[in-house]
PDB file of N, CA and C in Angstrom:
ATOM      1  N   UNK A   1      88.525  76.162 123.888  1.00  0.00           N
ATOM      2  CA  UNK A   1      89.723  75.763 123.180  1.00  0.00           C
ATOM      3  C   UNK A   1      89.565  76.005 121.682  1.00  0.00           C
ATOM      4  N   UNK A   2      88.392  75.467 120.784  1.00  0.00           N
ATOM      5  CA  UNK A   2      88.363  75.683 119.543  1.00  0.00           C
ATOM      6  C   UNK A   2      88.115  77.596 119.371  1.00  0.00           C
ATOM      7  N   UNK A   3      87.128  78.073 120.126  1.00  0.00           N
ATOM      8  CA  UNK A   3      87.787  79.504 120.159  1.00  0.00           C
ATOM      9  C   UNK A   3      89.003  80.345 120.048  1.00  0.00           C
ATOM     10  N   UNK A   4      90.048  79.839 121.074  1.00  0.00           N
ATOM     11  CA  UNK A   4      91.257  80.400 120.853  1.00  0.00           C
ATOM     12  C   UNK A   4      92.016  79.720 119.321  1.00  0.00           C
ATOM     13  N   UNK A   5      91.523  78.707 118.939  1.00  0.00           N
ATOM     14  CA  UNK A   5      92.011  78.552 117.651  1.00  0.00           C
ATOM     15  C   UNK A   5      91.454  79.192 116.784  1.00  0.00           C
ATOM     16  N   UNK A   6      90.590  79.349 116.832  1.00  0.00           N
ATOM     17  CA  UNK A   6      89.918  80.173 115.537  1.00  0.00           C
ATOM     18  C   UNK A   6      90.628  81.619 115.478  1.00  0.00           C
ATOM     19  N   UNK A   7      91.174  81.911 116.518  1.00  0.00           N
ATOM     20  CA  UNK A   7      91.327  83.232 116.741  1.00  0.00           C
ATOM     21  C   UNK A   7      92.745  83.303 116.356  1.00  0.00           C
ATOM     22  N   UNK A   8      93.291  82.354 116.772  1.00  0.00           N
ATOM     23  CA  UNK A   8      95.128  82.236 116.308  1.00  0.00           C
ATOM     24  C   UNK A   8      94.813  82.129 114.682  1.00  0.00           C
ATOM     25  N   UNK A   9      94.194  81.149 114.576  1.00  0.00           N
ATOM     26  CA  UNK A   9      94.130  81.715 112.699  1.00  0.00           C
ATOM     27  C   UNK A   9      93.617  82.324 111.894  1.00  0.00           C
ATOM     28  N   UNK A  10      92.967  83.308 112.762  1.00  0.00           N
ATOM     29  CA  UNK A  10      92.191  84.360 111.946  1.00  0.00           C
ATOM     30  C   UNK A  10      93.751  85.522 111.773  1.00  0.00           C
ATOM     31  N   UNK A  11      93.951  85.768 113.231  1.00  0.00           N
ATOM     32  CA  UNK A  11      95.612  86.231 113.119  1.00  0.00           C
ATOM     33  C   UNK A  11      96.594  86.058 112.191  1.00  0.00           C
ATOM     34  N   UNK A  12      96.656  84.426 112.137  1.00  0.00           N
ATOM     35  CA  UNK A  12      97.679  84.275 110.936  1.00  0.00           C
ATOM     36  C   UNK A  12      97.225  84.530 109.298  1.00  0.00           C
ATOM     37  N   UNK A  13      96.214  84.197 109.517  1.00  0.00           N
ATOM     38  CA  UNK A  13      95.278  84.381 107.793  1.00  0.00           C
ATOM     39  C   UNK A  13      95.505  86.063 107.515  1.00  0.00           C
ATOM     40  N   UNK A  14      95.240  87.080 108.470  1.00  0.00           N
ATOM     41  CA  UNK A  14      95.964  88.597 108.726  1.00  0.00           C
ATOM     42  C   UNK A  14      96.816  88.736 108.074  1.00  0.00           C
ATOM     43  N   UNK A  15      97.887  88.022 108.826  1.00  0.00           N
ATOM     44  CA  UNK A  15      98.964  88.366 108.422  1.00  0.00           C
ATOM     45  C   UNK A  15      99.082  88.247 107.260  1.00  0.00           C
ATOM     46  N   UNK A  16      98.992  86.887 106.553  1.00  0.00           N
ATOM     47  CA  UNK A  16      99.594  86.656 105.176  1.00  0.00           C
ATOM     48  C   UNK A  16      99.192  87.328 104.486  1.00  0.00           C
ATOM     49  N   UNK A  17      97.694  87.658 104.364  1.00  0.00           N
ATOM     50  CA  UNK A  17      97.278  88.744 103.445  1.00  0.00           C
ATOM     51  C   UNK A  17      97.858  89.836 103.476  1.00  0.00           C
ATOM     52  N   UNK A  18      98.225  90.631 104.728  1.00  0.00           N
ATOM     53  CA  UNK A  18      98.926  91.795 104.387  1.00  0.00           C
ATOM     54  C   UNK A  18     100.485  91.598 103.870  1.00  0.00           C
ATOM     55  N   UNK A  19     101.187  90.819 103.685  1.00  0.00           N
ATOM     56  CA  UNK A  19     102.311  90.114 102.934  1.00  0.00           C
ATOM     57  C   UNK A  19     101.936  90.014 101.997  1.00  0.00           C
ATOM     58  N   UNK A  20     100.731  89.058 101.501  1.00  0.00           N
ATOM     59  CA  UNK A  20     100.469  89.294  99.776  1.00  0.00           C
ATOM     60  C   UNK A  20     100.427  90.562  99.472  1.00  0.00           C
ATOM     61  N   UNK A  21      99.568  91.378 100.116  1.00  0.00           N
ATOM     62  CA  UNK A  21      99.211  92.623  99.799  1.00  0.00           C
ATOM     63  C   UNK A  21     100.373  93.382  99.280  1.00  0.00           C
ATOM     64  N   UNK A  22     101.410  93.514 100.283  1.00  0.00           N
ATOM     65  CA  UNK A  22     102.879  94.070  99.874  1.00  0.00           C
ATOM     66  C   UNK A  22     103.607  93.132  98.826  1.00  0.00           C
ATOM     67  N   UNK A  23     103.524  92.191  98.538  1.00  0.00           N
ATOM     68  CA  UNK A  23     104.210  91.440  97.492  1.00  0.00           C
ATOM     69  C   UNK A  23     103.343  92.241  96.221  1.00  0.00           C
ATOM     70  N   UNK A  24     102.128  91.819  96.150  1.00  0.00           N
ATOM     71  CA  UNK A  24     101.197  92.396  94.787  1.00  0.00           C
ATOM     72  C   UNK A  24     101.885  93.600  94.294  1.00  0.00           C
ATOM     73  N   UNK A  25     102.096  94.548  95.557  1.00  0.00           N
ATOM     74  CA  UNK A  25     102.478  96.577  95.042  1.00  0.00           C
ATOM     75  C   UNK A  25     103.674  96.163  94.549  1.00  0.00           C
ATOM     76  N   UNK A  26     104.600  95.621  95.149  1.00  0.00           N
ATOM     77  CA  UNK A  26     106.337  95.280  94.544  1.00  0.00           C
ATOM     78  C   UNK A  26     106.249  95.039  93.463  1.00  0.00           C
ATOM     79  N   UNK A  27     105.372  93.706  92.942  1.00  0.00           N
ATOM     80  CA  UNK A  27     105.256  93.697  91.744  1.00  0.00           C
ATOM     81  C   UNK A  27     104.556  94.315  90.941  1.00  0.00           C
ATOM     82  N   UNK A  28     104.002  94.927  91.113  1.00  0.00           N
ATOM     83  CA  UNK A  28     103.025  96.061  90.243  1.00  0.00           C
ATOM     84  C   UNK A  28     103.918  97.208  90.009  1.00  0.00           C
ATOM     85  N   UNK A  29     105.017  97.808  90.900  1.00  0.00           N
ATOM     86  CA  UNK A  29     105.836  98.700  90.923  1.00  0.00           C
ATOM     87  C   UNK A  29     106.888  98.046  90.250  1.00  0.00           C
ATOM     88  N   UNK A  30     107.463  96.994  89.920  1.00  0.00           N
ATOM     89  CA  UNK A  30     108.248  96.297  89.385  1.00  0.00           C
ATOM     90  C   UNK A  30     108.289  96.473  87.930  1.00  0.00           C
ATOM     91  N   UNK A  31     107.002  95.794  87.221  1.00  0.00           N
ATOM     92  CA  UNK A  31     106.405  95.133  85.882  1.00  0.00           C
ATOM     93  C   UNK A  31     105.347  96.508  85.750  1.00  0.00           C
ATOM     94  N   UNK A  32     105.430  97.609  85.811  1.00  0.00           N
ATOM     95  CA  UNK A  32     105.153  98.890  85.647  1.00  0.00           C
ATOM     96  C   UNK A  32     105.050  99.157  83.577  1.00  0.00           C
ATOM     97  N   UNK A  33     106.377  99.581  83.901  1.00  0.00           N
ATOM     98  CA  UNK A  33     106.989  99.892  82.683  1.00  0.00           C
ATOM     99  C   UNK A  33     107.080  98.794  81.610  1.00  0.00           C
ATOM    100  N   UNK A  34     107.301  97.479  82.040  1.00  0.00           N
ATOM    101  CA  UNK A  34     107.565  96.337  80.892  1.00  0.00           C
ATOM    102  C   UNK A  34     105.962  95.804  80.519  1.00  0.00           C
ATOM    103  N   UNK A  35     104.996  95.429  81.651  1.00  0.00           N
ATOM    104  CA  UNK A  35     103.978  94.780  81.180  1.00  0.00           C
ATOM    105  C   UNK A  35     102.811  95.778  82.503  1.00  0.00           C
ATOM    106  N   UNK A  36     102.148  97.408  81.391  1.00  0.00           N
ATOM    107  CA  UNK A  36     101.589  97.852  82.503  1.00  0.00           C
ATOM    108  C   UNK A  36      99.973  97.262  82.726  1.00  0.00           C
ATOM    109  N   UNK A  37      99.832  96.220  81.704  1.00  0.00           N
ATOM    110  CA  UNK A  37      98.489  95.662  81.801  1.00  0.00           C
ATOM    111  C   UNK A  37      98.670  94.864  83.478  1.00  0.00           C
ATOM    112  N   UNK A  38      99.476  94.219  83.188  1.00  0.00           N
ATOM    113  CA  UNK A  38      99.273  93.244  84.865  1.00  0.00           C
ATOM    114  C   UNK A  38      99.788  94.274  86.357  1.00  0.00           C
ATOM    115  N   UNK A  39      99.954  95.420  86.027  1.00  0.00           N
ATOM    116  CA  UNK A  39      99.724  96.024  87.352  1.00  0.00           C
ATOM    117  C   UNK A  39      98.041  96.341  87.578  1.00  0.00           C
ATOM    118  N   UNK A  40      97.177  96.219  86.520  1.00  0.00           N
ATOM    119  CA  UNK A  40      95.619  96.494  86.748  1.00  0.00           C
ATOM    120  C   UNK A  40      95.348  94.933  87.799  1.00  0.00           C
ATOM    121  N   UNK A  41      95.694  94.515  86.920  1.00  0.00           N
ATOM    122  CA  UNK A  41      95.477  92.665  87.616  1.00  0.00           C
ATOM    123  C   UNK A  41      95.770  93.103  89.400  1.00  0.00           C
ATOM    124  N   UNK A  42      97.219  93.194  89.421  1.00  0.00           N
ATOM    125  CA  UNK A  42      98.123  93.048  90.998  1.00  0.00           C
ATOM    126  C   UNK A  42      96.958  94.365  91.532  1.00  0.00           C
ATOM    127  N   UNK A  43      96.875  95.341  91.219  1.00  0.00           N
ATOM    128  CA  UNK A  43      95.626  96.070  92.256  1.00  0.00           C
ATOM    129  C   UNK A  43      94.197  95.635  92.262  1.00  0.00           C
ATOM    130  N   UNK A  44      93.884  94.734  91.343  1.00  0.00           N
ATOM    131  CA  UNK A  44      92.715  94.597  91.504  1.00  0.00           C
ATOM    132  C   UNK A  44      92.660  93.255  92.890  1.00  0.00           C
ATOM    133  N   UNK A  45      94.019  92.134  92.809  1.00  0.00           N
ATOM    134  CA  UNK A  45      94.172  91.498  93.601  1.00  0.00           C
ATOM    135  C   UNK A  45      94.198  91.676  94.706  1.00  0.00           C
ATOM    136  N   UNK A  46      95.211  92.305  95.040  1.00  0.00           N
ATOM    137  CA  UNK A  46      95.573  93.308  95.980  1.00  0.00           C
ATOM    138  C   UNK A  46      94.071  93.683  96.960  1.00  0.00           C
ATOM    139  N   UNK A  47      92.883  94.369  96.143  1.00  0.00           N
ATOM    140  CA  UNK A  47      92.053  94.522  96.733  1.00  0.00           C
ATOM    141  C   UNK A  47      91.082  94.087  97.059  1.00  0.00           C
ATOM    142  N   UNK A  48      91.086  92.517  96.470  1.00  0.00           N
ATOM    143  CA  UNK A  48      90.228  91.385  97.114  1.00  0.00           C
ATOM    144  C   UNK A  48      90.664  90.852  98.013  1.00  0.00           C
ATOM    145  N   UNK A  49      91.760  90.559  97.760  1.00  0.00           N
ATOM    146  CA  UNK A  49      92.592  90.036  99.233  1.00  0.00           C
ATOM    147  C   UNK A  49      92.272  90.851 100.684  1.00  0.00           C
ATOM    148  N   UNK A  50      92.832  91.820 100.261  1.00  0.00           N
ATOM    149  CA  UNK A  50      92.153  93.324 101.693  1.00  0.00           C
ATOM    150  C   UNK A  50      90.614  92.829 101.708  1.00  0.00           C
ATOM    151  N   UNK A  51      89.630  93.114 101.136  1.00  0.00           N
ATOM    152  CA  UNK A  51      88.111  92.820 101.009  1.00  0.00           C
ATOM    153  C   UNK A  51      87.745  91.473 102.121  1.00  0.00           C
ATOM    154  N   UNK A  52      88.575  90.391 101.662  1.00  0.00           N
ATOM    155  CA  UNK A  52      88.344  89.112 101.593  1.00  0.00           C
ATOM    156  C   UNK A  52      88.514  88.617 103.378  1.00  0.00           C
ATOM    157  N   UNK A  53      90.034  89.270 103.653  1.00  0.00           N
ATOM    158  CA  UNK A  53      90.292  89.281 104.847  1.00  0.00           C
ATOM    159  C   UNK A  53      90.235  90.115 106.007  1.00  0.00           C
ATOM    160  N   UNK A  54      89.659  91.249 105.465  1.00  0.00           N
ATOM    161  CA  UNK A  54      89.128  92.563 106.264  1.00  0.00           C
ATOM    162  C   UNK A  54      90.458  93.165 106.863  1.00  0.00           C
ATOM    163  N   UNK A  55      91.237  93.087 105.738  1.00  0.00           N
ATOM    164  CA  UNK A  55      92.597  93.907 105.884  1.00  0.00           C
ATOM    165  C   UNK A  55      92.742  95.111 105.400  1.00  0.00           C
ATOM    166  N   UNK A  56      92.931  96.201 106.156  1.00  0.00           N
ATOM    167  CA  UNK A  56      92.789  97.570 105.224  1.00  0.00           C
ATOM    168  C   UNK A  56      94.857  98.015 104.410  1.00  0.00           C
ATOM    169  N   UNK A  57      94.068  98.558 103.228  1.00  0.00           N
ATOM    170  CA  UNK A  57      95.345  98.991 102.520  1.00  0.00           C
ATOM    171  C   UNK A  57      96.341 100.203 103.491  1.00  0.00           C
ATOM    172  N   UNK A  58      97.357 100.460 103.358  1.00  0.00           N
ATOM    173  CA  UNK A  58      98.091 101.247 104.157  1.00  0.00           C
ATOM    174  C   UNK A  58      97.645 102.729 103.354  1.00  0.00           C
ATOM    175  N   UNK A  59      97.569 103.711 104.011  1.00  0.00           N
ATOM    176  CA  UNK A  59      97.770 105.312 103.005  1.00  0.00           C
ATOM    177  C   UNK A  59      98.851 105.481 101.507  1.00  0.00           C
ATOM    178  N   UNK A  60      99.719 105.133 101.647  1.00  0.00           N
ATOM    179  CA  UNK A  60     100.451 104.748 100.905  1.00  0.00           C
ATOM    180  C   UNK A  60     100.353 103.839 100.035  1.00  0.00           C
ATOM    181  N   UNK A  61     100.101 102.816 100.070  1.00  0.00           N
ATOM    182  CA  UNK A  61      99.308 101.811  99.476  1.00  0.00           C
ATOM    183  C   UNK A  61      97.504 102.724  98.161  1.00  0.00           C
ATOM    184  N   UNK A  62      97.042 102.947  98.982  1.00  0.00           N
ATOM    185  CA  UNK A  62      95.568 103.856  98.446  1.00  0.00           C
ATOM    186  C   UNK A  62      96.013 104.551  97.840  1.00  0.00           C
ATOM    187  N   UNK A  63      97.192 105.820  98.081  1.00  0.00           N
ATOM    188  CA  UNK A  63      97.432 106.553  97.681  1.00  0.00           C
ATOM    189  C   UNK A  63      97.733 106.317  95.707  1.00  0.00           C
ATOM    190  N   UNK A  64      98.313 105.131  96.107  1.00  0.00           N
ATOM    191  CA  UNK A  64      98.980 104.373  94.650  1.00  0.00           C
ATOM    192  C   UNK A  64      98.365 103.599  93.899  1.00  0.00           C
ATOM    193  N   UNK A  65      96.561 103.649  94.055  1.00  0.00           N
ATOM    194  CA  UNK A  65      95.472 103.589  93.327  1.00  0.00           C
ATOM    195  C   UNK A  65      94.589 104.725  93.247  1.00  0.00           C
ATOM    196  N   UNK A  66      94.383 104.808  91.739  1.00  0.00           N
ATOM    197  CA  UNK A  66      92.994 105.440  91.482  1.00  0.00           C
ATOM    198  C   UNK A  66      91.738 104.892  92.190  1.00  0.00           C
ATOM    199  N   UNK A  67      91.091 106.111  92.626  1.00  0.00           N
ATOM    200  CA  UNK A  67      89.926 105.138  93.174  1.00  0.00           C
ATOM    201  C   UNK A  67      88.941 105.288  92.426  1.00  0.00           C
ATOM    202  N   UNK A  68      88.780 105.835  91.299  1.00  0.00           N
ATOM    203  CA  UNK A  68      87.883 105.310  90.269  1.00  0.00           C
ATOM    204  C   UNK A  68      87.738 104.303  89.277  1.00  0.00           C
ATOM    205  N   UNK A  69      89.141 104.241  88.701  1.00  0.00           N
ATOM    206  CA  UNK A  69      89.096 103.232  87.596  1.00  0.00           C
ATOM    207  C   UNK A  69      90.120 101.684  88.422  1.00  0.00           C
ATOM    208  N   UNK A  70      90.688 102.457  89.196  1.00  0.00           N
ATOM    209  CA  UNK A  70      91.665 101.298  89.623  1.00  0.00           C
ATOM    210  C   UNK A  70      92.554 100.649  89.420  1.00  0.00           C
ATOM    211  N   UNK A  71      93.572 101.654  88.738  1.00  0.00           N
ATOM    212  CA  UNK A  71      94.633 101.178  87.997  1.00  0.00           C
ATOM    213  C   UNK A  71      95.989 102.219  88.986  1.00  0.00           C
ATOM    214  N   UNK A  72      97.460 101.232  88.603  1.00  0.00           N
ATOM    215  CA  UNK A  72      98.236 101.446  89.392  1.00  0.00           C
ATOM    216  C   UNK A  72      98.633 102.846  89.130  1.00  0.00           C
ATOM    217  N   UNK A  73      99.217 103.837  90.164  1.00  0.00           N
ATOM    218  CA  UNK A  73      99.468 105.158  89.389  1.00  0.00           C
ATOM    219  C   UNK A  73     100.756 105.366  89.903  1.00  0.00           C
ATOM    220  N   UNK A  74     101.519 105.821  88.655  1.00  0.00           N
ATOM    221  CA  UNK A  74     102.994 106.272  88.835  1.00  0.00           C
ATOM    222  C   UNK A  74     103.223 107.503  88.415  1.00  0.00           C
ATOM    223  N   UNK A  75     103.249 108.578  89.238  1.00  0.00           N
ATOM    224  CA  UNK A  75     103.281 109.832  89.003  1.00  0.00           C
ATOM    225  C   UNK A  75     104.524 109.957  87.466  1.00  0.00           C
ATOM    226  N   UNK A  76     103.636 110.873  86.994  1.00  0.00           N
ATOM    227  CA  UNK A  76     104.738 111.191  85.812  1.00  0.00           C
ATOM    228  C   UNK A  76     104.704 110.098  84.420  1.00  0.00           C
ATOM    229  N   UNK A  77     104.027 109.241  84.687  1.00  0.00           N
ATOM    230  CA  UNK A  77     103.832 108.188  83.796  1.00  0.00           C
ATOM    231  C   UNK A  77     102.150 107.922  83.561  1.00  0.00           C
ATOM    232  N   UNK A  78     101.271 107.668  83.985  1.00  0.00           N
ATOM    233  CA  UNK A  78     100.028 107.717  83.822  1.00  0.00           C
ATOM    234  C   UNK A  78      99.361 108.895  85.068  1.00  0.00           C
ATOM    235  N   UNK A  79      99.892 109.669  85.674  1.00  0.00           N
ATOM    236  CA  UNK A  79      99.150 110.589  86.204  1.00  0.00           C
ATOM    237  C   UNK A  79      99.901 111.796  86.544  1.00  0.00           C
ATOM    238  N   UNK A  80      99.361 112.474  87.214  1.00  0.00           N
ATOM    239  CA  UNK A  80      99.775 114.326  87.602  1.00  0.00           C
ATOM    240  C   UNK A  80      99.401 114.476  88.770  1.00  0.00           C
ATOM    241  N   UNK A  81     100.165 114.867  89.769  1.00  0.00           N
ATOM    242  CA  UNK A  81     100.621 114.860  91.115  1.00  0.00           C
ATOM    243  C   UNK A  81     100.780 116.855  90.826  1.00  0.00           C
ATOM    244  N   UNK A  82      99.868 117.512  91.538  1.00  0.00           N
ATOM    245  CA  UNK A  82      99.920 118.925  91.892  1.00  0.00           C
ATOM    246  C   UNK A  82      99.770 119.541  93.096  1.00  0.00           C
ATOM    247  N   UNK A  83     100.418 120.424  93.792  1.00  0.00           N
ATOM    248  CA  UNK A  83     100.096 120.689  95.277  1.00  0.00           C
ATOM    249  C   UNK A  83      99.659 122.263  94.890  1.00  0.00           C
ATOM    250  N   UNK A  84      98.075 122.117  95.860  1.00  0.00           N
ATOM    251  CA  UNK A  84      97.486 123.389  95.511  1.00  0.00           C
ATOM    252  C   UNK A  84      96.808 123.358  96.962  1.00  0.00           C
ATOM    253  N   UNK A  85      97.331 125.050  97.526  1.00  0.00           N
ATOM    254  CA  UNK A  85      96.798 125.083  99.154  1.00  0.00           C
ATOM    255  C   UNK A  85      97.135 124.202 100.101  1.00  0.00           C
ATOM    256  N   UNK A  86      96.632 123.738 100.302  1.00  0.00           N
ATOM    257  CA  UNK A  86      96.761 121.912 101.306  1.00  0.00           C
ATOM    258  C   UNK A  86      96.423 120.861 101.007  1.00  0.00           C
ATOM    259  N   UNK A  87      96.322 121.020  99.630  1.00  0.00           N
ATOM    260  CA  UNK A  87      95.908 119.533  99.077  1.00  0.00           C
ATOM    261  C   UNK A  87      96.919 119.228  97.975  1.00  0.00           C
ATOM    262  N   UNK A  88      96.261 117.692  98.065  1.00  0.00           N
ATOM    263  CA  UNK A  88      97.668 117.345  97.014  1.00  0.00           C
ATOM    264  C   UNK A  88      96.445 116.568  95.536  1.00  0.00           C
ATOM    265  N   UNK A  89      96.555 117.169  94.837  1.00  0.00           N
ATOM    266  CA  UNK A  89      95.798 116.524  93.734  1.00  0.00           C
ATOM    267  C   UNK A  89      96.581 115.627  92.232  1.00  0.00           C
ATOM    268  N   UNK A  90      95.603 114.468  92.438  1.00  0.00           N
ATOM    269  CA  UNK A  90      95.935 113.163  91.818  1.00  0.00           C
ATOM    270  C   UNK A  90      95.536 113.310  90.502  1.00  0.00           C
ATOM    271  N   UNK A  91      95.755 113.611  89.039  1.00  0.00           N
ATOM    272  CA  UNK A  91      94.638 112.786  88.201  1.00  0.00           C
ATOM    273  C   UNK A  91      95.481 111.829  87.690  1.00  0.00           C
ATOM    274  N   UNK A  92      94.289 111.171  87.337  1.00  0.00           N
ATOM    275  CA  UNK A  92      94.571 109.974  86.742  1.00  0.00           C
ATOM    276  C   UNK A  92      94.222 110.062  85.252  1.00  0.00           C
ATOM    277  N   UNK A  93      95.479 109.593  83.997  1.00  0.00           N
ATOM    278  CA  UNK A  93      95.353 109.669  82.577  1.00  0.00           C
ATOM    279  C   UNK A  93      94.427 109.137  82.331  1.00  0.00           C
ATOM    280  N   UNK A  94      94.113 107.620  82.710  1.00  0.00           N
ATOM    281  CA  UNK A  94      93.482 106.304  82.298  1.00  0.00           C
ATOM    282  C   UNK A  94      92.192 106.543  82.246  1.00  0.00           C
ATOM    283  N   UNK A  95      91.358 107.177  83.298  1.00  0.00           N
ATOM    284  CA  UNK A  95      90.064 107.801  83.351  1.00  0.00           C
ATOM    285  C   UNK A  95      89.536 109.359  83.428  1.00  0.00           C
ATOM    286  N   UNK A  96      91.078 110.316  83.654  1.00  0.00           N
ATOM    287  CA  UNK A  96      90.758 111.374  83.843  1.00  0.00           C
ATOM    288  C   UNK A  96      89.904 112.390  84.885  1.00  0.00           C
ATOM    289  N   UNK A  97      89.968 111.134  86.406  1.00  0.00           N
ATOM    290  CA  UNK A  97      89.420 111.488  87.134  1.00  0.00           C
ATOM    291  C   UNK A  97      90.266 112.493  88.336  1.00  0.00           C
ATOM    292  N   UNK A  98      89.830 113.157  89.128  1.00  0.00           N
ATOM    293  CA  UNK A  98      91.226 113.874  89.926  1.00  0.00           C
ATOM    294  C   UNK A  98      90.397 113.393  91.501  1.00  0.00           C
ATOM    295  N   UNK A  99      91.808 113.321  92.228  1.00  0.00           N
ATOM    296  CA  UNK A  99      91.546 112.703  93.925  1.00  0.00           C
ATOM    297  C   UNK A  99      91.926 113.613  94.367  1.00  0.00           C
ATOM    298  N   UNK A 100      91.761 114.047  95.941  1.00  0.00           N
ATOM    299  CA  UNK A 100      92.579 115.165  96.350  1.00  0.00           C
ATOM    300  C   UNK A 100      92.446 114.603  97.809  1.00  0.00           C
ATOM    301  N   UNK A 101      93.672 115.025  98.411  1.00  0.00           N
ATOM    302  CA  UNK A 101      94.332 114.574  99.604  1.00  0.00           C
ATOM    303  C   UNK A 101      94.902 115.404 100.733  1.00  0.00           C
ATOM    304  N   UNK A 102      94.542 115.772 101.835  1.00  0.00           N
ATOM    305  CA  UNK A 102      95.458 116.768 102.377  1.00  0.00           C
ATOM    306  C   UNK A 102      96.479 116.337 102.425  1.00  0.00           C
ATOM    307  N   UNK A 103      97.732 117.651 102.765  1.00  0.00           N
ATOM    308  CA  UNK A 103      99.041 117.494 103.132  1.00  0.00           C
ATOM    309  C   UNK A 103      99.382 118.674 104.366  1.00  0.00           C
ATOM    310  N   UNK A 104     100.418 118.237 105.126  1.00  0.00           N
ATOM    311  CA  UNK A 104     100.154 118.907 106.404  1.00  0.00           C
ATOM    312  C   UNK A 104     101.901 119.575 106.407  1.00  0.00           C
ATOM    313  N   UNK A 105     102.681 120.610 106.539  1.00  0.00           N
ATOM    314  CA  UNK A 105     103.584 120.876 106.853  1.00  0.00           C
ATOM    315  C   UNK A 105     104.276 120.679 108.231  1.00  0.00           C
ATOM    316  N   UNK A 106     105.336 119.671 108.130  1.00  0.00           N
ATOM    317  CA  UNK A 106     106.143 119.304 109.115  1.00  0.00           C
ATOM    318  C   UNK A 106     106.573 120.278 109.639  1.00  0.00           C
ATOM    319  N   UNK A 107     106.568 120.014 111.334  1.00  0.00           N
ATOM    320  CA  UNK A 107     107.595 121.161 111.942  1.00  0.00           C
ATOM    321  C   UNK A 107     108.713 121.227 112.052  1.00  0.00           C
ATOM    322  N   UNK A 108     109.326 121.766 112.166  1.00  0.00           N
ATOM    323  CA  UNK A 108     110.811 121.835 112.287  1.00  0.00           C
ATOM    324  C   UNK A 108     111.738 121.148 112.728  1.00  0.00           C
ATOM    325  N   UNK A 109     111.161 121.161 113.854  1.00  0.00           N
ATOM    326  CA  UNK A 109     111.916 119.961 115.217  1.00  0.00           C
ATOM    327  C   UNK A 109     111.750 118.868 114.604  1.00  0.00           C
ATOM    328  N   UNK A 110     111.327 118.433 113.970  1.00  0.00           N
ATOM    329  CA  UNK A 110     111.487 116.391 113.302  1.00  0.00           C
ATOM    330  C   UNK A 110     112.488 116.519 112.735  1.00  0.00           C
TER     331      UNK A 110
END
């Protein structure tokens, strides 16, 4: 019995974190432009929370951190988004580091 509880709230503890998790990016994507110091804060949160609860970030989510310095990235505003071959390359202003990512061409039929 105390097993299956532990287990129902390991579930729910899940969940919420990945809810914070998506609340943190909203606001980091939000308070961007007005205050871009506290989007460093909301990703750094963001990724203790994931850490903490063994919740992984979505692709999308990663995608929208540097993974060197760790700051939020908004193409066109602190970084450069280039597609070269099959990759999609990231740098980042803040540290000047570059990520690279494949990208795959959709077929037709979708």
């Amino acid at each position: 019995m105390a097993q299956n509880r532990r287990k129902k709230n390991k579930d729910l503890s899940k969940k919420i974190a990945e809810e914070r998790i998506v609340i943190l990016f909203e606001l980091a994507e939000q308070n961007f432009k007005t205050h871009p110091e506290r989007t460093k804060r909301y990703v750094e949160l963001a990724r203790a929370i994931g850490m903490r609860y063994r919740v992984r970030l979505t692709r999308d989510q990663k995608r929208r951190i540097c993974k060197h310095c760790y700051s939020y990235l908004v193409p066109g505003n602190n970084c450069r988004v280039r597609l070269n071959d099959s990759m999609v390359q990231t740098t980042c202003f803040e540290c000047g580091r570059l990520s690279r990512y494949p990208y795959y061409e959709r077929p037709e039929n979708e």
